[in-house]
Protein backbone atom coordinates (compact mmCIF):
# COMPACT_ATOMS: atom_id res chain seq x y z
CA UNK A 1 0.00 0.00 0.00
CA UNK A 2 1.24 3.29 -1.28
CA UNK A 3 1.77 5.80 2.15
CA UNK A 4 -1.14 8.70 1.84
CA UNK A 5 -4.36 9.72 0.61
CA UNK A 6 -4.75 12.70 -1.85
CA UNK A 7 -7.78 14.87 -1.79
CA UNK A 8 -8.57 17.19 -4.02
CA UNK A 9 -10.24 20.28 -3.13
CA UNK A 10 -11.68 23.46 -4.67
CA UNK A 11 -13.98 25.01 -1.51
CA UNK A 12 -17.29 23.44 -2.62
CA UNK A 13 -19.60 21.78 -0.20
CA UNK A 14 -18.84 18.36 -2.30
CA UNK A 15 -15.00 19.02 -1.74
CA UNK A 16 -15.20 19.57 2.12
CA UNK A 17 -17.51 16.19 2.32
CA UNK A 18 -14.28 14.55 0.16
CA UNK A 19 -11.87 16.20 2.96
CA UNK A 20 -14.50 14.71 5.74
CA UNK A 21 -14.19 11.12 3.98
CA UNK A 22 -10.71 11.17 3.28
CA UNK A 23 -9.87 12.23 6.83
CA UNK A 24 -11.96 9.27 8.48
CA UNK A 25 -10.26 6.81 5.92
CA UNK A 26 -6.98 8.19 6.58
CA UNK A 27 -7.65 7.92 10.27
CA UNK A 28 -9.15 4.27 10.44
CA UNK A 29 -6.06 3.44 7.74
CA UNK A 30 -3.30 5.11 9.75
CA UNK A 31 -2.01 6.87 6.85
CA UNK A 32 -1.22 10.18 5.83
CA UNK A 33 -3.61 12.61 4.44
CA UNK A 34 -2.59 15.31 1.53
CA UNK A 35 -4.74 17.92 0.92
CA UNK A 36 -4.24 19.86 -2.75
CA UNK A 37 -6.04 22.66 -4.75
CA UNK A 38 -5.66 22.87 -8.66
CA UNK A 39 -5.36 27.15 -8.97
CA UNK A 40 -5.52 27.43 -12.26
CA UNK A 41 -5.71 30.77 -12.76
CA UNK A 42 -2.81 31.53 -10.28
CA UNK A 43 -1.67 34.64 -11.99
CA UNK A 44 -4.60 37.00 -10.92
CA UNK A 45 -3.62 37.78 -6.95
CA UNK A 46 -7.62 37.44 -6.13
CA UNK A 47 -7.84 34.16 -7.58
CA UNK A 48 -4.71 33.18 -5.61
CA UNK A 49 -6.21 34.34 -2.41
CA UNK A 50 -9.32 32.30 -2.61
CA UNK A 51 -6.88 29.13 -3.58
CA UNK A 52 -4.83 29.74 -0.54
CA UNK A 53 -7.83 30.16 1.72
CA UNK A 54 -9.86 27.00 0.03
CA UNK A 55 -6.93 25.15 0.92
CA UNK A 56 -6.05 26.49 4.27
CA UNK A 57 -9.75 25.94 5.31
CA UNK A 58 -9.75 21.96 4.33
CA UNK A 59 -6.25 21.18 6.26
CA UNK A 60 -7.84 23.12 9.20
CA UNK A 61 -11.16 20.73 9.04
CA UNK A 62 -8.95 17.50 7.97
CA UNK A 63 -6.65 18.31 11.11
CA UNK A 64 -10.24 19.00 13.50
CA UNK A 65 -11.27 15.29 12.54
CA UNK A 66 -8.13 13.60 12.55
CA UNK A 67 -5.40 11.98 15.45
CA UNK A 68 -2.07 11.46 14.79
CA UNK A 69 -2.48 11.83 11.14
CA UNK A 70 0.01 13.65 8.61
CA UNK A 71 -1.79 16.42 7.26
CA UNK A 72 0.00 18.44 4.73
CA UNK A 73 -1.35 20.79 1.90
CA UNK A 74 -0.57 22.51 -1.57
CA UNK A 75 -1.48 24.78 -3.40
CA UNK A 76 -0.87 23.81 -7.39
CA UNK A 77 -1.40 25.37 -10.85
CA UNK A 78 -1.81 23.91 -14.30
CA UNK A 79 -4.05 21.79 -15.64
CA UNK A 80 -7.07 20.33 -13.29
CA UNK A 81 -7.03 16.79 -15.02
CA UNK A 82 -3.29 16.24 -15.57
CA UNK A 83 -2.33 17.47 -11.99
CA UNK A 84 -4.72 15.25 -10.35
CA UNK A 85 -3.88 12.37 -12.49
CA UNK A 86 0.16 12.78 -11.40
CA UNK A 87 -0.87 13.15 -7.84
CA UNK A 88 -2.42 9.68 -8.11
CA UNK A 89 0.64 8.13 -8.93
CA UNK A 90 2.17 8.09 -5.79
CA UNK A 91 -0.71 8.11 -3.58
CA UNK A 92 -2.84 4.74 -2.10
CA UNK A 93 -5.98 7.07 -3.46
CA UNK A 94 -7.26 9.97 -4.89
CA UNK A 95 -10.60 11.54 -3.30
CA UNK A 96 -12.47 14.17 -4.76
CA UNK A 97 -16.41 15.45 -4.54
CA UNK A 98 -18.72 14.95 -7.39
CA UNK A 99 -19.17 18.47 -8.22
CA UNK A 100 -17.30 21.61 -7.02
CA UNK A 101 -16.33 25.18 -8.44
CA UNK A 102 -13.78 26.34 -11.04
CA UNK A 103 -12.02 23.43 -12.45
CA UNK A 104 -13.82 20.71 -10.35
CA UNK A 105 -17.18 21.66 -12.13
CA UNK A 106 -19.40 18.84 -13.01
CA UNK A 107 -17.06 16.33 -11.76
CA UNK A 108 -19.63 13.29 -11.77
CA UNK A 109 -21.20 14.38 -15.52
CA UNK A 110 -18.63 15.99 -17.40
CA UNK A 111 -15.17 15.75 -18.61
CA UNK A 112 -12.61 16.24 -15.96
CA UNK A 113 -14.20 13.78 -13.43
CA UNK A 114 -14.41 11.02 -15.80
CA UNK A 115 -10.90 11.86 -17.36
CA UNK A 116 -9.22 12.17 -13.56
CA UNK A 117 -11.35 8.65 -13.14
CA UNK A 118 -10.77 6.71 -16.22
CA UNK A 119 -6.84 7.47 -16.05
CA UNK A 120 -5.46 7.86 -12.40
CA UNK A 121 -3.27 5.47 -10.93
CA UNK A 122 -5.14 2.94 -7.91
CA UNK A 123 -8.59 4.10 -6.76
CA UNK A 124 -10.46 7.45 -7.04
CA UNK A 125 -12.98 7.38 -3.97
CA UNK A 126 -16.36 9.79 -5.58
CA UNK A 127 -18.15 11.91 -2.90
CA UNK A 128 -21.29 13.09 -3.16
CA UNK A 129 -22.26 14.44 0.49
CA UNK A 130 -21.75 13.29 4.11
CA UNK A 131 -24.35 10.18 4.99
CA UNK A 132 -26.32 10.75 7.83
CA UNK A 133 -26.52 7.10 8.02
CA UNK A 134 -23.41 4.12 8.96
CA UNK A 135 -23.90 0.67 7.82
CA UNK A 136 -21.58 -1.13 8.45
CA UNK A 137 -21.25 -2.72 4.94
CA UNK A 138 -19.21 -2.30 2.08
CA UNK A 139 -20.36 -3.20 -1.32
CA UNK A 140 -18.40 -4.33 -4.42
CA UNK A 141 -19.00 -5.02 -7.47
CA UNK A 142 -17.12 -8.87 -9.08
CA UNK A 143 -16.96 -10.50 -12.25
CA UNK A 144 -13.34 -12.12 -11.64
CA UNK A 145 -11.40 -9.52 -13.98
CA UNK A 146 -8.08 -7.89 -13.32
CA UNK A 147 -9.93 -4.45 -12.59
CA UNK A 148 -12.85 -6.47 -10.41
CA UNK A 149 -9.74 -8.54 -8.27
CA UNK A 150 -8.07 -4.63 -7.72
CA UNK A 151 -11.89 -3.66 -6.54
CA UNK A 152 -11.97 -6.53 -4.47
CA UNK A 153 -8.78 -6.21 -3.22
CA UNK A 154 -9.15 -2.64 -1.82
CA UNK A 155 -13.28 -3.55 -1.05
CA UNK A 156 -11.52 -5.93 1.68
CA UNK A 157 -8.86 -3.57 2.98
CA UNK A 158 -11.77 -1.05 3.47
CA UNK A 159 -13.63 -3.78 5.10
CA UNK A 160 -10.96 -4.59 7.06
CA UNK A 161 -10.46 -1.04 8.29
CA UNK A 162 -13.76 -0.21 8.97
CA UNK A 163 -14.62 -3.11 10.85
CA UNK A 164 -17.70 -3.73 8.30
CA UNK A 165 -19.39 -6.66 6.36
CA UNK A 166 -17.76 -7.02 3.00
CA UNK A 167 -21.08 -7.63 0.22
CA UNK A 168 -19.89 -9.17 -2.79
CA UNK A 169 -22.15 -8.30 -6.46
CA UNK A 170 -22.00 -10.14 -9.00
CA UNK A 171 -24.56 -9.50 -11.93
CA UNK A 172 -25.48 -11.04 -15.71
CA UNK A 173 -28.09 -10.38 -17.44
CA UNK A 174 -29.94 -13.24 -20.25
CA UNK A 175 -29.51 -11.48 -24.49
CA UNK A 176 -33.08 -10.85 -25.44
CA UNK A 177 -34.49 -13.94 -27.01
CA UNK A 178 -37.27 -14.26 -30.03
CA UNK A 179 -40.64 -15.16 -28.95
CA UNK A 180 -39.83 -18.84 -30.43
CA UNK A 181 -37.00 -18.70 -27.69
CA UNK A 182 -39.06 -20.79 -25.26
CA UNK A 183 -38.64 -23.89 -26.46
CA UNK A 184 -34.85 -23.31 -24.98
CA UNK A 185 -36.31 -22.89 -21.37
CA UNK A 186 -34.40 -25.61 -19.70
CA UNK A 187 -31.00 -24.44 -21.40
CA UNK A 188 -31.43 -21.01 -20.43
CA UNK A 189 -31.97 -22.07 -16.46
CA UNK A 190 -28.93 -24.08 -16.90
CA UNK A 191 -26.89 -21.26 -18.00
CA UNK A 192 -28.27 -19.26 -15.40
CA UNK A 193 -27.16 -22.26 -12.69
CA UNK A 194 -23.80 -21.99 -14.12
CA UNK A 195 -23.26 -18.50 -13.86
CA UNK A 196 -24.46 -18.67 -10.49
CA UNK A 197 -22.28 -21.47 -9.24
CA UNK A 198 -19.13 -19.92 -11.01
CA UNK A 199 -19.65 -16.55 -9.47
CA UNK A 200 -20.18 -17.73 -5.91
CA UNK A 201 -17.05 -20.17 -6.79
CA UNK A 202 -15.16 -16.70 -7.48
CA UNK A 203 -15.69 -15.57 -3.85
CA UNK A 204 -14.12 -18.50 -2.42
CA UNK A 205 -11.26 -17.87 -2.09
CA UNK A 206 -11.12 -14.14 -0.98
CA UNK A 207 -13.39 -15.99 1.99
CA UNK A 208 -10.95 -18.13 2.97
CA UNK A 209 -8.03 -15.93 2.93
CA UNK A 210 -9.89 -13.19 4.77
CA UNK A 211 -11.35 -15.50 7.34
CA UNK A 212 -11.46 -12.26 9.55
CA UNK A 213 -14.06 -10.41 7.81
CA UNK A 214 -17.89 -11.29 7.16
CA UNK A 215 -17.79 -11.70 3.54
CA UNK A 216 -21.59 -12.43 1.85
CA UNK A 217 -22.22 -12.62 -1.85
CA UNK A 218 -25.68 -12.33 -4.06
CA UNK A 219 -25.78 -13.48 -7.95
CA UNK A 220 -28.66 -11.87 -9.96
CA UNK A 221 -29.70 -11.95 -13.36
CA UNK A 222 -30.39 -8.28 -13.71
CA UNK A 223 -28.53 -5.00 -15.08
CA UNK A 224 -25.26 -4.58 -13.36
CA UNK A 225 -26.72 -0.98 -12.26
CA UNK A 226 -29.66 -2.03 -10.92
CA UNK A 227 -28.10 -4.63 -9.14
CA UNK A 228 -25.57 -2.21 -7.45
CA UNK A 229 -27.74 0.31 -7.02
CA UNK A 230 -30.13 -1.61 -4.84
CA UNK A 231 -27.20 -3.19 -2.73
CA UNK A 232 -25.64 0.85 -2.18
CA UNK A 233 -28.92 1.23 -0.18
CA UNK A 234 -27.33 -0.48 2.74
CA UNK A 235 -23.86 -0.11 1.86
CA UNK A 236 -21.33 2.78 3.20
CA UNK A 237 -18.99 2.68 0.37
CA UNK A 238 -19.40 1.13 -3.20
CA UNK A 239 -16.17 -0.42 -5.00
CA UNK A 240 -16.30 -0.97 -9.05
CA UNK A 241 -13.31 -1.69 -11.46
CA UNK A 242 -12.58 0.81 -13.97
CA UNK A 243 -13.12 -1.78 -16.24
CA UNK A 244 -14.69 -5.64 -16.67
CA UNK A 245 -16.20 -8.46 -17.96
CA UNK A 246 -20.06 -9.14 -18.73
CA UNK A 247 -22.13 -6.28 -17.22
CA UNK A 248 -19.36 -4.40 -15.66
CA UNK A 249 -17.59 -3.78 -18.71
CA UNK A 250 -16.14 -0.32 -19.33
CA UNK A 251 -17.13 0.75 -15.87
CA UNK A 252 -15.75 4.14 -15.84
CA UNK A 253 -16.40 5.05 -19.42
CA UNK A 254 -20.19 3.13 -20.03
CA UNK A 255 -23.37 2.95 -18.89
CA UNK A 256 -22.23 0.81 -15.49
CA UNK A 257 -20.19 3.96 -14.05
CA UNK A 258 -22.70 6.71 -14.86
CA UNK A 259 -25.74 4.50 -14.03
CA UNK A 260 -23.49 3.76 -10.28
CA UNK A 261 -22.20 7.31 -10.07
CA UNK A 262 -25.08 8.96 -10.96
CA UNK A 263 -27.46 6.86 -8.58
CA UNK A 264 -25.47 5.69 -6.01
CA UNK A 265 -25.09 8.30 -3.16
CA UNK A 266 -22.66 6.61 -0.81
CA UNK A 267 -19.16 7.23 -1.68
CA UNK A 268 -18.38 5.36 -4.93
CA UNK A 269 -14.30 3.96 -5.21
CA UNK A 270 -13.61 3.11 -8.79
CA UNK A 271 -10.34 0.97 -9.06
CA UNK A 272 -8.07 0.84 -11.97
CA UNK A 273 -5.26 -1.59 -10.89
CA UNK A 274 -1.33 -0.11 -10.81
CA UNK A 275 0.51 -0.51 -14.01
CA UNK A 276 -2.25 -0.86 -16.63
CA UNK A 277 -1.83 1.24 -19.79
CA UNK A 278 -4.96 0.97 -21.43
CA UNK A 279 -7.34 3.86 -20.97
């Protein structure tokens, strides 16, 4: 595990709820916490001011929530995407609220959340607002591909952390058939027993080698969304790979990401393991 949390923050009410999150995780996670701002209009002296203040106001609230934690700050300029994206490199994750001002705008919906998302380095933690509300439950979402076992893997150090139940997703849904398609019944129940005993066969082994943690699982034949969506109901965090097989394929960039992201209104962690190239 890389040594510190980044968050990202612009002065928006989403930002200080990413500062609140990342604090608690860094806290629970005995890590450092780094706190940055994006200026990128640096130049004008009132635009610097408002940086500097932004900034110095989410170290003060990091530092009122935190023990014991690292908390350092700073202020940088240049591009929004690409600064936040190089940040992630050396960081165990990058948090940041779904919407803010200035070069955070639209974070969730338009380009620089999804490009910040679809490229950093480990896992970029989505906030939307504080929850009134603790579970005790983390959700992820698992189809057995690279990007689901990096979910997984940082769904069950979250777990681990939080002292929570770890709820394991794992979603398919039937092609659309012709109305002569019934005559295949039986087949299509078998298919549907498969897929069910190979993804519960999938958890197995994260079970046994985390034989500390409550780990459930749930198969559905539904939309991957839909599926995650109604687990998140009961969940304090939602984990998804940046990209999979089946349903979850494309999860940052397709329907799976928005639908989650755009729904879902626990924090959302979407995990792109280290080292892969492919956007």
């Amino acid at each position: 595990m890389v040594g510190h949390i980044v968050v990202g923050v612009d002065g928006s009410a989403p930002a200080t709820a990413a500062v609140e999150w990342a604090a608690a995780d860094a806290q629970r996670r005995e890590v450092a916490l780094r706190i940055v701002h994006v200026c990128q209009q640096w130049p004008h002296s009132d635009d610097t001011e408002y940086c500097t203040k932004a900034l110095e106001a989410a170290a003060a609230r990091a530092r009122e929530l935190t023990r014991a934690v690292d908390v350092t700050s700073e202020l940088l300029s240049g591009d929004v995407v690409n600064a936040l994206i190089a940040e992630s490199e050396s960081a165990d994750s990058l948090v940041l609220g779904s919407r803010g001002l200035g070069g955070f705008a639209g974070l969730v919906l338009g380009s620089v959340g999804m490009a910040v998302t679809g490229h950093a380095t480990g896992p970029v933690v989505i906030v939307r607002a504080p929850s009134p509300l603790r579970h005790d439950r983390v959700v992820v979402g698992y189809d057995g591909s690279r990007h689901s076992e990096a979910a997984m893997a940082y769904a069950v150090q979250q777990a681990r952390a939080r002292g929570a139940q770890l709820h394991v997703v794992s979603a398919w849904q039937i092609p659309a058939l012709s109305p002569y398609a019934v005559a295949y019944g039986s087949l299509i129940e078998e298919l549907m027993r498969q897929e069910t005993h190979a993804a519960r066969e999938r958890v197995t082994p994260w079970r046994e080698s985390n034989s500390d943690l409550v780990i459930t699982d749930e198969q559905v034949c539904t939309h991957p969304v839909k599926a995650l969506i109604d687990a998140a109901r009961t969940a304090d965090l939602v984990v998804v790979g940046s990209r999979g097989l089946g349903g979850f394929t494309s999860a940052v960039l397709g329907s799976v990401s928005h639908g989650v992201l755009h729904h879902v209104t626990c924090p959302v962690a979407v995990v792109r393991p280290r080292g892969t190239e492919e956007s």
